[in-house]
Protein backbone atom coordinates (compact mmCIF):
# COMPACT_ATOMS: atom_id res chain seq x y z
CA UNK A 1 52.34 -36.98 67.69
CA UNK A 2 55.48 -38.17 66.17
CA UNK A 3 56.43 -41.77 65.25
CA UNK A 4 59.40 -43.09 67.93
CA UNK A 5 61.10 -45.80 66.50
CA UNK A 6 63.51 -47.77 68.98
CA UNK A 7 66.47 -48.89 68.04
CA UNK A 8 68.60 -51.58 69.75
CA UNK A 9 71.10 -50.26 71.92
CA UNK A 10 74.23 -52.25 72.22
CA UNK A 11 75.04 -53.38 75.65
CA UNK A 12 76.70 -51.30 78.28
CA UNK A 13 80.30 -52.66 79.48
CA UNK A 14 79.26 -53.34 82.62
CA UNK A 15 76.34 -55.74 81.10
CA UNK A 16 79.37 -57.08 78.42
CA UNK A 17 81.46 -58.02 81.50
CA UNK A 18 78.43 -59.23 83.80
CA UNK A 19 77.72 -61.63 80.73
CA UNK A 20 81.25 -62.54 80.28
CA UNK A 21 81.73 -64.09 84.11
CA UNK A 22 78.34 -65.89 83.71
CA UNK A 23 79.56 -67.64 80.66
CA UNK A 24 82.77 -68.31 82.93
CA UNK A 25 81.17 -69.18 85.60
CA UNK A 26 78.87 -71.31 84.89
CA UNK A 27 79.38 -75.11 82.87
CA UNK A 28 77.51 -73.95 79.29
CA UNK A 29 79.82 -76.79 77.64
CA UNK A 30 77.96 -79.59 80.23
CA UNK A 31 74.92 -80.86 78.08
CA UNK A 32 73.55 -83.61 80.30
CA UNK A 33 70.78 -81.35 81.47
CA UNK A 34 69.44 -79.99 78.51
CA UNK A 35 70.26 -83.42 76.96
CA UNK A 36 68.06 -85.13 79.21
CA UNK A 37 65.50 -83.31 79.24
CA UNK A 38 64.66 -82.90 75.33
CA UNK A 39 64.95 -87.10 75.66
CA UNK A 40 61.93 -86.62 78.23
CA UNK A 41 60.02 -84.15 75.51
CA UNK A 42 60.56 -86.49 72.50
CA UNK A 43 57.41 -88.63 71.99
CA UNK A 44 59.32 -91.45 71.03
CA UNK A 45 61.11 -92.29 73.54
CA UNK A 46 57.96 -92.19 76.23
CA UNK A 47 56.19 -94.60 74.12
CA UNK A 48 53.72 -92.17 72.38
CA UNK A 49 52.78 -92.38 68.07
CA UNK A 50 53.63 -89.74 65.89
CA UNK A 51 50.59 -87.38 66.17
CA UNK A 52 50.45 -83.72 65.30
CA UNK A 53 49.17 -81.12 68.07
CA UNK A 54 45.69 -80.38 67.04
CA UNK A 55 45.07 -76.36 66.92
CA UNK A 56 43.51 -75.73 70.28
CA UNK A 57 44.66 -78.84 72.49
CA UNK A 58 47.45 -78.84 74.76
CA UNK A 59 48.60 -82.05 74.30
CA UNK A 60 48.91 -85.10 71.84
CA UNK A 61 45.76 -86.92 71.33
């Protein structure tokens, strides 16, 4: 049996231009949501001490 290594294939120009109106489309340079949210993930700001995630637990102790 012989070794296959795969190699990254660069995109097709249909996929280049598909990508291309997304990033058009859509508001990538609007932050608010992604701003928010990592506010909401930060343990400081809901009230909670600096703890480290214990190997094994899902959650702050």
């Amino acid at each position: 049996m012989t070794d296959i290594i795969n190699e990254p294939k660069d995109a097709t120009p249909s996929v280049v231009a598909q990508h291309a109106a997304m990033l058009n489309a859509l508001p990538f340079s609007d932050t608010r949501d992604f701003d928010d949210e990592t506010a909401v993930l930060e343990p400081r700001s809901c009230g909670v001490p600096d703890a480290p995630v214990k190997p094994g637990h899902d959650s702050v102790p």
